[in-house]
PDB file of N, CA and C in Angstrom:
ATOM      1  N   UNK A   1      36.876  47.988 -26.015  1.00  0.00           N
ATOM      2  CA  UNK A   1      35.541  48.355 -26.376  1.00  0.00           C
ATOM      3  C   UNK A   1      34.588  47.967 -25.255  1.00  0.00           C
ATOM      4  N   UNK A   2      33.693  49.142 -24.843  1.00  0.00           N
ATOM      5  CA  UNK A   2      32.744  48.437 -24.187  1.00  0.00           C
ATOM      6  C   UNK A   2      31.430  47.612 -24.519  1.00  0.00           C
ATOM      7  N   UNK A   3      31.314  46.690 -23.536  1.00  0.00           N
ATOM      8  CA  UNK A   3      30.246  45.629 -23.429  1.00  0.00           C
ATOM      9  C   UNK A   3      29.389  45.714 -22.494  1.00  0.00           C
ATOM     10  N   UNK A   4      28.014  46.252 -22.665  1.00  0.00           N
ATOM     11  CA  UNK A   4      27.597  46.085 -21.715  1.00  0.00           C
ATOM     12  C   UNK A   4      26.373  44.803 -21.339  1.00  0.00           C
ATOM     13  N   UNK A   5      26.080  44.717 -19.750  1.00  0.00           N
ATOM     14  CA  UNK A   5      25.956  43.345 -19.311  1.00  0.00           C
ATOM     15  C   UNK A   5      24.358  43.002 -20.000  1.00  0.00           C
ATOM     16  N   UNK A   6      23.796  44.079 -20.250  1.00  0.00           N
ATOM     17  CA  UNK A   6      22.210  43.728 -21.099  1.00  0.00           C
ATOM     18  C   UNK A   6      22.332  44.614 -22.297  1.00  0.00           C
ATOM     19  N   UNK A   7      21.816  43.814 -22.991  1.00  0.00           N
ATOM     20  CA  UNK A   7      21.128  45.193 -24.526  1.00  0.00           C
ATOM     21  C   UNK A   7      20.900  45.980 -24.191  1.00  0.00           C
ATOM     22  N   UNK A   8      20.917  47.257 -24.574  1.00  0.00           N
ATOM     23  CA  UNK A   8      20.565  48.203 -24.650  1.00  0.00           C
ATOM     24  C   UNK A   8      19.125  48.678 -24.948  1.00  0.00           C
ATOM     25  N   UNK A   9      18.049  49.496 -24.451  1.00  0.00           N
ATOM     26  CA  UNK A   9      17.029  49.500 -24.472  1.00  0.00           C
ATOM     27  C   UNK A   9      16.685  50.269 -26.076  1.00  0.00           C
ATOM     28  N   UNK A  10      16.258  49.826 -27.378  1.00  0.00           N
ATOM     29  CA  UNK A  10      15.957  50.388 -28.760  1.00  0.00           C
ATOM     30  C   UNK A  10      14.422  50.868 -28.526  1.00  0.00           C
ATOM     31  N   UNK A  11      13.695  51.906 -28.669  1.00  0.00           N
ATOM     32  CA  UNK A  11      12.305  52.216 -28.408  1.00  0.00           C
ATOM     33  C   UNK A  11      11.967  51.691 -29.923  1.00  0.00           C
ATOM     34  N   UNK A  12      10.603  50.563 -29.839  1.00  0.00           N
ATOM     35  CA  UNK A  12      10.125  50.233 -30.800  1.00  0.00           C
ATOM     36  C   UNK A  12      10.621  48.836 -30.924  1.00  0.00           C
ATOM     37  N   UNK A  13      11.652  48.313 -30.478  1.00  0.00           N
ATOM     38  CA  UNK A  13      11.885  46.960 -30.754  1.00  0.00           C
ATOM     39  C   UNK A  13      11.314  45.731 -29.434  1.00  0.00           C
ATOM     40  N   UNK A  14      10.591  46.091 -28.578  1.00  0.00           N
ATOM     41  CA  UNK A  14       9.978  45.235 -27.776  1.00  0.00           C
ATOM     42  C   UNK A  14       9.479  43.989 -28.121  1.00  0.00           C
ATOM     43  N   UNK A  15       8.961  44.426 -29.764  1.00  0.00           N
ATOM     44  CA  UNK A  15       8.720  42.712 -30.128  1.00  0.00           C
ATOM     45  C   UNK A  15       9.608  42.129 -30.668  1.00  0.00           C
ATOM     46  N   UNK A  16      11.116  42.147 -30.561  1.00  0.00           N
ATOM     47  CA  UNK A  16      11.845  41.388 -30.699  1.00  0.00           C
ATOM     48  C   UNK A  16      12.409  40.748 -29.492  1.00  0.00           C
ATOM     49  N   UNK A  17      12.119  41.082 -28.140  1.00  0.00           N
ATOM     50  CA  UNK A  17      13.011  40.686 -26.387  1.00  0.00           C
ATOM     51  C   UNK A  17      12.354  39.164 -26.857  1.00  0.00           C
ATOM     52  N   UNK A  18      12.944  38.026 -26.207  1.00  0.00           N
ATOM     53  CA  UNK A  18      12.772  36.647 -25.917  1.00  0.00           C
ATOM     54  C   UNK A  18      11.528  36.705 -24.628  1.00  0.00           C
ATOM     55  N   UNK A  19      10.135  35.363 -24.882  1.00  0.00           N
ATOM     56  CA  UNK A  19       9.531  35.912 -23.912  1.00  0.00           C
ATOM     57  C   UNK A  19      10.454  35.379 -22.557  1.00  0.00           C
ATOM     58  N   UNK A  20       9.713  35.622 -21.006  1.00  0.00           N
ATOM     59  CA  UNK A  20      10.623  35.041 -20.292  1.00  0.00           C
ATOM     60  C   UNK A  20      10.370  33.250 -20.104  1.00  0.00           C
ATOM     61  N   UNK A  21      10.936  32.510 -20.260  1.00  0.00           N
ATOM     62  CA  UNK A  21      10.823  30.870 -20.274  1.00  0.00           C
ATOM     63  C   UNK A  21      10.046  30.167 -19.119  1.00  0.00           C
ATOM     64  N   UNK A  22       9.478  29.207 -19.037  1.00  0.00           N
ATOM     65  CA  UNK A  22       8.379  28.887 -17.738  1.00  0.00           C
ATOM     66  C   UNK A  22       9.604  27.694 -17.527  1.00  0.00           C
ATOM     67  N   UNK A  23       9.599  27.341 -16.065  1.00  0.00           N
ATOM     68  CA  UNK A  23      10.169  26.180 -15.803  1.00  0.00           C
ATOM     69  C   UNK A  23       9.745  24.690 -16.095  1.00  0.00           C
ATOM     70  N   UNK A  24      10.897  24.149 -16.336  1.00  0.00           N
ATOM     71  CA  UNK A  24      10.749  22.655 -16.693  1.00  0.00           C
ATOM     72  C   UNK A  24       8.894  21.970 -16.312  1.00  0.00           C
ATOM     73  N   UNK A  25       8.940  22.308 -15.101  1.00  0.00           N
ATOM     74  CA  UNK A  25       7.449  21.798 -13.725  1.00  0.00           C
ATOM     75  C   UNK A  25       6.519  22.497 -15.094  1.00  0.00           C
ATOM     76  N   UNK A  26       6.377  23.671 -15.176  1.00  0.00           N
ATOM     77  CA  UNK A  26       5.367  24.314 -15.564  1.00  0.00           C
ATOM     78  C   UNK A  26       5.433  24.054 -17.075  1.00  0.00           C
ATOM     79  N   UNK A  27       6.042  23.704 -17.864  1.00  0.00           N
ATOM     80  CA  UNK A  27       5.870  23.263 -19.035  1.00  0.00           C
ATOM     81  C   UNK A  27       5.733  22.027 -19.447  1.00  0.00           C
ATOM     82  N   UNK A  28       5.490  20.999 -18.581  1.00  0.00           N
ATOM     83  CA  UNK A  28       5.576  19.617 -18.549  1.00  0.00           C
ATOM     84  C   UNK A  28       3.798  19.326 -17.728  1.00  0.00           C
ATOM     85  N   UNK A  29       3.439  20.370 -17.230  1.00  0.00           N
ATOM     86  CA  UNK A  29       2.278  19.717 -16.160  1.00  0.00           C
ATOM     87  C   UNK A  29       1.437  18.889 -16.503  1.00  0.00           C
ATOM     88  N   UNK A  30       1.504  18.623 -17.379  1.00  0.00           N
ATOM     89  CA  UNK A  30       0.328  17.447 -18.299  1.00  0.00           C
ATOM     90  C   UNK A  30       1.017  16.019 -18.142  1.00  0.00           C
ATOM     91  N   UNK A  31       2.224  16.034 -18.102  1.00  0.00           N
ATOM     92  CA  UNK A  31       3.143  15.075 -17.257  1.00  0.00           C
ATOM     93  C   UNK A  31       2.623  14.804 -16.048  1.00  0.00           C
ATOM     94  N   UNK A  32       2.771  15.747 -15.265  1.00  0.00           N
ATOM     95  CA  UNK A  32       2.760  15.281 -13.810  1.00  0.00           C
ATOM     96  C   UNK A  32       1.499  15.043 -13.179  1.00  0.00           C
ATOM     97  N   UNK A  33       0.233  15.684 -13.876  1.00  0.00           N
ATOM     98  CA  UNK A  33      -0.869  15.014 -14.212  1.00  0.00           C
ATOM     99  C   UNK A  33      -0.976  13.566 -14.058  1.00  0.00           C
ATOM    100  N   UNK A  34      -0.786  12.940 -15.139  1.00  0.00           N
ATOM    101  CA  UNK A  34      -0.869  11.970 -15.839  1.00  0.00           C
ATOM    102  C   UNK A  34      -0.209  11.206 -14.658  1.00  0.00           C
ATOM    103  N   UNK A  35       0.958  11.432 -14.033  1.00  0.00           N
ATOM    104  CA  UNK A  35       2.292  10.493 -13.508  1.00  0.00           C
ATOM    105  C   UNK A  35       1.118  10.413 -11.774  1.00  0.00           C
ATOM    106  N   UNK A  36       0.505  11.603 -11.679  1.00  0.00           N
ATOM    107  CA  UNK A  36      -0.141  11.522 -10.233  1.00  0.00           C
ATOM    108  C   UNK A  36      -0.999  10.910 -10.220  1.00  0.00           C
ATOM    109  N   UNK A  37      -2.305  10.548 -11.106  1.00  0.00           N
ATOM    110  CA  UNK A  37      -2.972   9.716 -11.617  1.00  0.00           C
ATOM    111  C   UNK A  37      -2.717   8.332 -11.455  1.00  0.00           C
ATOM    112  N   UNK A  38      -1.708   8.556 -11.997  1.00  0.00           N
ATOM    113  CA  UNK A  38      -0.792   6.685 -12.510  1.00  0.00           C
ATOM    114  C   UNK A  38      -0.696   6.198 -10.904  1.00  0.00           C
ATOM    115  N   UNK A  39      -0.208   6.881  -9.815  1.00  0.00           N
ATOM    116  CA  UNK A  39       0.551   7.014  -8.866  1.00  0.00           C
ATOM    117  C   UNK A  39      -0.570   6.310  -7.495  1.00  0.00           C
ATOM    118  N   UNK A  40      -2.460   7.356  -7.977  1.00  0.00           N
ATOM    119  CA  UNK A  40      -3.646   7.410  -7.333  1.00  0.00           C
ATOM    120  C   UNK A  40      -3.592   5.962  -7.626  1.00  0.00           C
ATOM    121  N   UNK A  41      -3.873   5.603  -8.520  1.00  0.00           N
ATOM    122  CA  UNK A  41      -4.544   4.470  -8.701  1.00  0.00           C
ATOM    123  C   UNK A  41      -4.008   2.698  -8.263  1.00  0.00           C
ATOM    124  N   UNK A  42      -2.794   2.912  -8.792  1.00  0.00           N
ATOM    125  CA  UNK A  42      -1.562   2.092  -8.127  1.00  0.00           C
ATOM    126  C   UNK A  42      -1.748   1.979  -6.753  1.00  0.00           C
ATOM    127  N   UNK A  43      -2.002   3.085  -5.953  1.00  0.00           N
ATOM    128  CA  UNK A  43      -1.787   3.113  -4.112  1.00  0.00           C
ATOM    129  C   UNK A  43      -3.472   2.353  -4.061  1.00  0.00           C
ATOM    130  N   UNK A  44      -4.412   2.717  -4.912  1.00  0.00           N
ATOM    131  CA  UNK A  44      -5.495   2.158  -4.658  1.00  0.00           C
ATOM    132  C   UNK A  44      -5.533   0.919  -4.932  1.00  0.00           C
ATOM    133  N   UNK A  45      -5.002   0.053  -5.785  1.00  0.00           N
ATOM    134  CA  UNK A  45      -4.620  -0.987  -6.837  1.00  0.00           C
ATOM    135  C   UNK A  45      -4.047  -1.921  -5.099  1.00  0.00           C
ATOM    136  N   UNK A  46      -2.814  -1.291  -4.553  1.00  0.00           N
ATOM    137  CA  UNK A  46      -2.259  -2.142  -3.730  1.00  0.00           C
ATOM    138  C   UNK A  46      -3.282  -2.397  -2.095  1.00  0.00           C
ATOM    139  N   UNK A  47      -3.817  -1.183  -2.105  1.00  0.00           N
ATOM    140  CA  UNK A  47      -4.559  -1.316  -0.663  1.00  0.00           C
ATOM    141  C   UNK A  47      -5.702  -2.421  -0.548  1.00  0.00           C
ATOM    142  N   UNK A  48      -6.250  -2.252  -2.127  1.00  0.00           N
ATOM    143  CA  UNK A  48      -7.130  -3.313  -2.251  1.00  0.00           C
ATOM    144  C   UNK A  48      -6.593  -4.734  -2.149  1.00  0.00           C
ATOM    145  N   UNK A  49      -5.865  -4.780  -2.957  1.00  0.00           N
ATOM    146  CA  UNK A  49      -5.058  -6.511  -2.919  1.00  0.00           C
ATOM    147  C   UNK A  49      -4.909  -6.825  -1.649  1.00  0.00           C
ATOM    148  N   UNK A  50      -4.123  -5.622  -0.849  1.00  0.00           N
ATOM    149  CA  UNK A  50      -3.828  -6.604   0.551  1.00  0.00           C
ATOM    150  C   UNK A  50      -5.014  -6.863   1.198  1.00  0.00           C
ATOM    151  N   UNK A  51      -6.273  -5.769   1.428  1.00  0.00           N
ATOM    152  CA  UNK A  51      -7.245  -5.883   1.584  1.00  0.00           C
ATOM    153  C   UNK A  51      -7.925  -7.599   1.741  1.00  0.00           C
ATOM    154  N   UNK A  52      -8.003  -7.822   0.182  1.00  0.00           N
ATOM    155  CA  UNK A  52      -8.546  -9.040  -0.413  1.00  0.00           C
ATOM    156  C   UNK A  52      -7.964 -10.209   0.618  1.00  0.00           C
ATOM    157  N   UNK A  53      -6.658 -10.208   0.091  1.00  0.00           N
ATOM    158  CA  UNK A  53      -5.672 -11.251   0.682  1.00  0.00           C
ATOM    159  C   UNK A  53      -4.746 -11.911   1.929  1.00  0.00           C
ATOM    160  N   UNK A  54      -5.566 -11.866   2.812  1.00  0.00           N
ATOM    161  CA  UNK A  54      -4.727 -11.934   4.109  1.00  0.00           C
ATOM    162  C   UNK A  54      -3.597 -12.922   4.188  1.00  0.00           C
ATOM    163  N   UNK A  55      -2.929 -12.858   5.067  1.00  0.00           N
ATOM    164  CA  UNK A  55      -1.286 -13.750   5.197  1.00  0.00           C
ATOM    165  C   UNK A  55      -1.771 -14.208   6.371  1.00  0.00           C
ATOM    166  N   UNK A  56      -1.986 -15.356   6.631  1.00  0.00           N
ATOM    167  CA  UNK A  56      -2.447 -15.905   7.646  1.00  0.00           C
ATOM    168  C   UNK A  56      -1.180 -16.554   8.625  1.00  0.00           C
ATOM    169  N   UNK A  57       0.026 -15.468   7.983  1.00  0.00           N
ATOM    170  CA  UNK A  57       1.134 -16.116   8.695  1.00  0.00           C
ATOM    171  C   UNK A  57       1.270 -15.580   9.853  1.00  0.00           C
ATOM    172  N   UNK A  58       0.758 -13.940   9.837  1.00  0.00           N
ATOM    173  CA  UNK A  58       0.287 -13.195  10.904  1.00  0.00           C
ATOM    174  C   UNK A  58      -0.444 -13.900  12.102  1.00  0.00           C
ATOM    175  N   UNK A  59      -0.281 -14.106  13.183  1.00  0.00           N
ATOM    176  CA  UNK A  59      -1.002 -14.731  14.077  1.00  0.00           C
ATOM    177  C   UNK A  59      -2.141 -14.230  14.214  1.00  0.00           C
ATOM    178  N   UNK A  60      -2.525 -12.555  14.084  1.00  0.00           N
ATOM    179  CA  UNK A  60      -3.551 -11.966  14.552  1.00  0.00           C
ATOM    180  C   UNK A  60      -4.351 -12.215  13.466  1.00  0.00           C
ATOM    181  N   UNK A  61      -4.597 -11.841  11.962  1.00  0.00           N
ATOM    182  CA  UNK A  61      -4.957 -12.144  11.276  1.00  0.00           C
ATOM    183  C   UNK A  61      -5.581 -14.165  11.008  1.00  0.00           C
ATOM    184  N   UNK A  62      -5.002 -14.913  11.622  1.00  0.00           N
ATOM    185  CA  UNK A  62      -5.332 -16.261  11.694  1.00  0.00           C
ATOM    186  C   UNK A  62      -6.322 -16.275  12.953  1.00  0.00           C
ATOM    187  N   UNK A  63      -6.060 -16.053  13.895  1.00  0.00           N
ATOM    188  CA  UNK A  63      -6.829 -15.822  14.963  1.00  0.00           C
ATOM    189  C   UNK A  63      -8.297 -15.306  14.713  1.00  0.00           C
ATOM    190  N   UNK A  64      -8.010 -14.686  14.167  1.00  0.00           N
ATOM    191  CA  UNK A  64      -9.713 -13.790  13.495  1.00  0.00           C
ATOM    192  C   UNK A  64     -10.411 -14.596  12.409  1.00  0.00           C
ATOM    193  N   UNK A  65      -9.321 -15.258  11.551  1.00  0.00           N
ATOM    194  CA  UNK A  65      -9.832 -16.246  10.658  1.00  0.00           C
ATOM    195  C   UNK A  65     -10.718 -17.583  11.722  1.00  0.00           C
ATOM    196  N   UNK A  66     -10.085 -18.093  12.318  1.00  0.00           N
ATOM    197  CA  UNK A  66     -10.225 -19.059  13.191  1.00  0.00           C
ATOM    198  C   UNK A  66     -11.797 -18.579  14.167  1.00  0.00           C
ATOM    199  N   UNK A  67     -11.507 -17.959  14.441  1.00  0.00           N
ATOM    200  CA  UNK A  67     -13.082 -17.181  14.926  1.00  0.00           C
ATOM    201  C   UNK A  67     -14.018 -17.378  14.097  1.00  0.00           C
ATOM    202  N   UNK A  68     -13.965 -16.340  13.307  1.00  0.00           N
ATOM    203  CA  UNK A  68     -15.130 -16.398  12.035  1.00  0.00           C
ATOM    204  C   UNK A  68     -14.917 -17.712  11.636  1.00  0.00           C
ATOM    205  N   UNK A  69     -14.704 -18.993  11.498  1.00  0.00           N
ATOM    206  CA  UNK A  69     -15.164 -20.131  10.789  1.00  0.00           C
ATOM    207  C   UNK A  69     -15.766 -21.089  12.307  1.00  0.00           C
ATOM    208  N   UNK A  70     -15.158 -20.555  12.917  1.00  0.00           N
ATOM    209  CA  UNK A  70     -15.676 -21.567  14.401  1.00  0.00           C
ATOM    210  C   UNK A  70     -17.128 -20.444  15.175  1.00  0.00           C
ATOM    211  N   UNK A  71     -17.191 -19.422  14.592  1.00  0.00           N
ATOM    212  CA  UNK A  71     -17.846 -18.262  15.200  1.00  0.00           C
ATOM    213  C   UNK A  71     -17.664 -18.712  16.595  1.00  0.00           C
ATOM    214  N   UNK A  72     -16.511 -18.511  17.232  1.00  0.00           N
ATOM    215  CA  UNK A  72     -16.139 -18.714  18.568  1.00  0.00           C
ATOM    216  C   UNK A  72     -16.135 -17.024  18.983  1.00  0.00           C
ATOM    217  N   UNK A  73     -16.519 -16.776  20.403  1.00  0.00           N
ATOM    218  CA  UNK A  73     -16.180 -15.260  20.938  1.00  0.00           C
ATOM    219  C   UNK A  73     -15.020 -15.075  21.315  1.00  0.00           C
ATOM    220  N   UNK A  74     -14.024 -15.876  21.004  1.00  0.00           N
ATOM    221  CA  UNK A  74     -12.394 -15.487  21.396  1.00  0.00           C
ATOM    222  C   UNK A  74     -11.570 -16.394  20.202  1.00  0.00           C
ATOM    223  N   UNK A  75     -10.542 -15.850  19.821  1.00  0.00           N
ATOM    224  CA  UNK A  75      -9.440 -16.691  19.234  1.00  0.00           C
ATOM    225  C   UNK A  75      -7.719 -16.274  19.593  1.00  0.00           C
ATOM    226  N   UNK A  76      -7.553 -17.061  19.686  1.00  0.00           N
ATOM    227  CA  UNK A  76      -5.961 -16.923  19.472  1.00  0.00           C
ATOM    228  C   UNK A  76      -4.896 -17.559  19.341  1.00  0.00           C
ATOM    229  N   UNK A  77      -4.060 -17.578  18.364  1.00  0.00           N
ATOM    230  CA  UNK A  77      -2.675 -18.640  17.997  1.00  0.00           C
ATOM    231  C   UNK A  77      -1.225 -17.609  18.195  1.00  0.00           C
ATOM    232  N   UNK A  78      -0.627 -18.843  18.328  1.00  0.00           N
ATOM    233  CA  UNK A  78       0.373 -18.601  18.648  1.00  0.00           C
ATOM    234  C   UNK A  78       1.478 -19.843  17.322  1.00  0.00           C
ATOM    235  N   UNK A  79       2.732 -19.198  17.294  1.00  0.00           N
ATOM    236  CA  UNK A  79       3.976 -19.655  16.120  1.00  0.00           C
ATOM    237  C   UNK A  79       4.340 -20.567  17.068  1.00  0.00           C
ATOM    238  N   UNK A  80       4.497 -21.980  16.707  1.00  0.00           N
ATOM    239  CA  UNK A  80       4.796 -22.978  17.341  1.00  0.00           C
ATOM    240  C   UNK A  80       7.048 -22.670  16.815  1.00  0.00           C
ATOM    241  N   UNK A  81       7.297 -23.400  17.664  1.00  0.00           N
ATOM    242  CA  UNK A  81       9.069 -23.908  16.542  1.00  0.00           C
ATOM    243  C   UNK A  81       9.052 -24.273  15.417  1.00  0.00           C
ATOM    244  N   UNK A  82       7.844 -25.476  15.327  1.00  0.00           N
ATOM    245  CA  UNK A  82       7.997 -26.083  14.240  1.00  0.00           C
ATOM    246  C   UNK A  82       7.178 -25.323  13.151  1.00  0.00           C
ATOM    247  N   UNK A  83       7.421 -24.414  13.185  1.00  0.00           N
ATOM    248  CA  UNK A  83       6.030 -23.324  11.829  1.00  0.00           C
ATOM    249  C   UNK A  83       4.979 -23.570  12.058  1.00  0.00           C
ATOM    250  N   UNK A  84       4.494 -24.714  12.825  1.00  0.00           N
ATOM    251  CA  UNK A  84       2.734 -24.660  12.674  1.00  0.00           C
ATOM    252  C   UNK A  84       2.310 -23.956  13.690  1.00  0.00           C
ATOM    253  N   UNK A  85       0.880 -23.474  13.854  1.00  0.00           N
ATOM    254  CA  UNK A  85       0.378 -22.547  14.768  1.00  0.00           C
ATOM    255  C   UNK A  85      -0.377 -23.649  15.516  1.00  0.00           C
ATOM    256  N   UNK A  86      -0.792 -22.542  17.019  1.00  0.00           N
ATOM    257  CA  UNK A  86      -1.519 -23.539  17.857  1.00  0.00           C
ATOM    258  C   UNK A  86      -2.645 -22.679  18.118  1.00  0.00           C
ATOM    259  N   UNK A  87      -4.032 -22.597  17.479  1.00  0.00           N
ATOM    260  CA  UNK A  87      -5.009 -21.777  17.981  1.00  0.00           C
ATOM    261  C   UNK A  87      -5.731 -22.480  18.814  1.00  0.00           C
ATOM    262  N   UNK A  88      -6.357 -21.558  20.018  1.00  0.00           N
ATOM    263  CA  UNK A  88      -7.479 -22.095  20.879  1.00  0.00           C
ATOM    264  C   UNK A  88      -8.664 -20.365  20.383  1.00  0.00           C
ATOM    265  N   UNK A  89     -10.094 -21.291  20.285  1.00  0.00           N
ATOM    266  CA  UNK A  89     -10.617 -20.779  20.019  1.00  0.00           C
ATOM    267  C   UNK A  89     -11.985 -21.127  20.982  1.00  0.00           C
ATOM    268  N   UNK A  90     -12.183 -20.185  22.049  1.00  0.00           N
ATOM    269  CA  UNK A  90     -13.288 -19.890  22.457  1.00  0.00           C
ATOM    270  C   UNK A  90     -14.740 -19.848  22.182  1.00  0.00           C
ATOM    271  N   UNK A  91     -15.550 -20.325  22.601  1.00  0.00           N
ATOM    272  CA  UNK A  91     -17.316 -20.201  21.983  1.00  0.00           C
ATOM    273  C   UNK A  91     -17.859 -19.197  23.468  1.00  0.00           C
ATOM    274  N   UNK A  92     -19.025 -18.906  23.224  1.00  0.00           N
ATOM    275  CA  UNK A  92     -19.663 -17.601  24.094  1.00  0.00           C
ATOM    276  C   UNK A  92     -20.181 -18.613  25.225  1.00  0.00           C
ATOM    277  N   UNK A  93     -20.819 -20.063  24.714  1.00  0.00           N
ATOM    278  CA  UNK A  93     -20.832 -20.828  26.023  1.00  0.00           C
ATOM    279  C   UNK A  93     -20.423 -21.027  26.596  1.00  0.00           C
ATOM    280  N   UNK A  94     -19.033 -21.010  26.990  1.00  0.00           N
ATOM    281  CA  UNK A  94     -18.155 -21.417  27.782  1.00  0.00           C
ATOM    282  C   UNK A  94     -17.076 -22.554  27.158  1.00  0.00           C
ATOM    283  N   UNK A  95     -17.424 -23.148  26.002  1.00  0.00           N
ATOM    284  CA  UNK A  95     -16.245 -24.452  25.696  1.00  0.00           C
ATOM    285  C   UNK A  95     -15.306 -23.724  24.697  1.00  0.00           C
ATOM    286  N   UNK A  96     -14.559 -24.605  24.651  1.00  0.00           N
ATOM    287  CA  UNK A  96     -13.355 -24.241  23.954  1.00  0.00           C
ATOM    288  C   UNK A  96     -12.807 -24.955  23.106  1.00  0.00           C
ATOM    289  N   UNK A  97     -11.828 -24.738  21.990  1.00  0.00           N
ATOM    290  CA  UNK A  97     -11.455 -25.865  21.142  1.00  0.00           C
ATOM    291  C   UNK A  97      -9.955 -25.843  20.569  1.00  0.00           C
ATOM    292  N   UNK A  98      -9.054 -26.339  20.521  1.00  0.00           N
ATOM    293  CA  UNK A  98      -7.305 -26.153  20.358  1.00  0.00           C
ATOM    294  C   UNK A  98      -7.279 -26.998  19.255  1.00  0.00           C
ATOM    295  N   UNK A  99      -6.834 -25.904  18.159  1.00  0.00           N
ATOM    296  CA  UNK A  99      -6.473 -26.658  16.942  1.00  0.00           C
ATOM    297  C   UNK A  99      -4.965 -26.628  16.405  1.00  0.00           C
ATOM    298  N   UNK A 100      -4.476 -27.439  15.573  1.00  0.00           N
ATOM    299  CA  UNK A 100      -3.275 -27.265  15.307  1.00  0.00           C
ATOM    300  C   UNK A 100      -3.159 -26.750  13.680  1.00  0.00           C
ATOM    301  N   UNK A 101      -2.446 -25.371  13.157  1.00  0.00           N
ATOM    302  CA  UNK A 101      -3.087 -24.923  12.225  1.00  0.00           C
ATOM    303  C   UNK A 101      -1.685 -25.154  11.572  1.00  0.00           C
ATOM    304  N   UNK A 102      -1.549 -25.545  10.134  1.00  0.00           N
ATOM    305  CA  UNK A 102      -0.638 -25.439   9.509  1.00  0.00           C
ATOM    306  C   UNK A 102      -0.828 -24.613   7.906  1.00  0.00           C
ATOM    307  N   UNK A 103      -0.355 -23.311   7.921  1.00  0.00           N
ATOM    308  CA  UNK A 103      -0.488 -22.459   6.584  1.00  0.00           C
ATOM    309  C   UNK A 103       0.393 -22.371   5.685  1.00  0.00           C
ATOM    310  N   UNK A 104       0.050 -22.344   4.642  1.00  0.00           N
ATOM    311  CA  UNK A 104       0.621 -22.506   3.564  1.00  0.00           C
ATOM    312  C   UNK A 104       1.811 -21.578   3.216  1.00  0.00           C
ATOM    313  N   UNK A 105       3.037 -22.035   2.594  1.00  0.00           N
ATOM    314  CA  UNK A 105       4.251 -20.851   2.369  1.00  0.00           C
ATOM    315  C   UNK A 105       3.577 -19.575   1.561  1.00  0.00           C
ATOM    316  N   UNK A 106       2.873 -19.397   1.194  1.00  0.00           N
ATOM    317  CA  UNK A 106       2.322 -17.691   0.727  1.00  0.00           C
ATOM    318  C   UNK A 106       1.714 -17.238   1.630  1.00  0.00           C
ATOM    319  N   UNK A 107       0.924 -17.901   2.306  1.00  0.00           N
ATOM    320  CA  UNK A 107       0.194 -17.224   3.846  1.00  0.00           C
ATOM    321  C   UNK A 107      -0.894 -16.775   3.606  1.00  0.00           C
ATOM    322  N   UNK A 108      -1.447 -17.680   2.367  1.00  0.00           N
ATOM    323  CA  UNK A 108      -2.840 -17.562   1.525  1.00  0.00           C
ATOM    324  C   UNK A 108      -3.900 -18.671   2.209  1.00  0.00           C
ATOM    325  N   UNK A 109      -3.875 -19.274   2.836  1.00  0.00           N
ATOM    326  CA  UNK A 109      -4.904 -20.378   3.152  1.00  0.00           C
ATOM    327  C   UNK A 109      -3.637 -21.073   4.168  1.00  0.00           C
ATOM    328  N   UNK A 110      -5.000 -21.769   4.937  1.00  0.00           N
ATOM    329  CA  UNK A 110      -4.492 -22.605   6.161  1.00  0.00           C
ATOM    330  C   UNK A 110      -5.509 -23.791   6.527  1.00  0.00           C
ATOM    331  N   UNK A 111      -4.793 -25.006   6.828  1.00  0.00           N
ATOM    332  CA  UNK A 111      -6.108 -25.931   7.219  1.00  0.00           C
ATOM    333  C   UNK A 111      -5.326 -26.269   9.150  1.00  0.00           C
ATOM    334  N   UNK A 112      -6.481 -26.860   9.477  1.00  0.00           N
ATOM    335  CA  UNK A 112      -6.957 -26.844  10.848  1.00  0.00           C
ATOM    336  C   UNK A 112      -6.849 -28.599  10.897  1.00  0.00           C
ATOM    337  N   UNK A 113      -6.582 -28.893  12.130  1.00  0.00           N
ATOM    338  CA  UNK A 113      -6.983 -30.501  12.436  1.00  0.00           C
ATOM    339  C   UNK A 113      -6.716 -30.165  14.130  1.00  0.00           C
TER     340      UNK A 113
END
């Protein structure tokens, strides 16, 4: 018997064909909405924090710290062996000042002597 590979066309039965189906993406978009959103805010969420929070384990980042509290016109440290840093920090007069900086294991705060 033959079979053939589509129905056969009935005039008058059009409102019975299946409509054609939208893909997974396109029937979900209120999903992916929502998930891109989630996604915006999170990337904004993290840029800020680091923002806030510097790691002063970074030399460059300590260096700049070390400036701004000495308002010296130059800074710069360097990673000793022993973990502590060695900043010398410049003033616009001409003097200078070498501190020995030791920061904390989160790289949240550092004191100076």
């Amino acid at each position: 018997m033959y079979q053939p590979s589509r129905p056969a066309y009935v005039p008058g039965m059009e409102h019975f064909q299946q409509p054609l189906r939208k893909s997974w993406v396109r029937r979900h978009y209120k999903l992916w909405w929502v998930l891109g959103a989630f996604a915006l805010v999170g990337i904004v969420a993290l840029i800020g924090n680091a923002s806030s929070h510097p790691d002063y384990r970074d030399p460059a980042q300590l260096a700049r710290a070390m400036k701004a509290q000495e308002h010296g016109a130059a800074a710069s440290c360097a990673k000793l062996p022993t973990g502590t840093y060695f900043c010398t920090v410049a003033d616009t007069d001409g003097t200078s000042g070498n501190y020995t900086v030791t920061v904390t294991a989160d790289g949240k705060s550092y004191s100076a002597s």
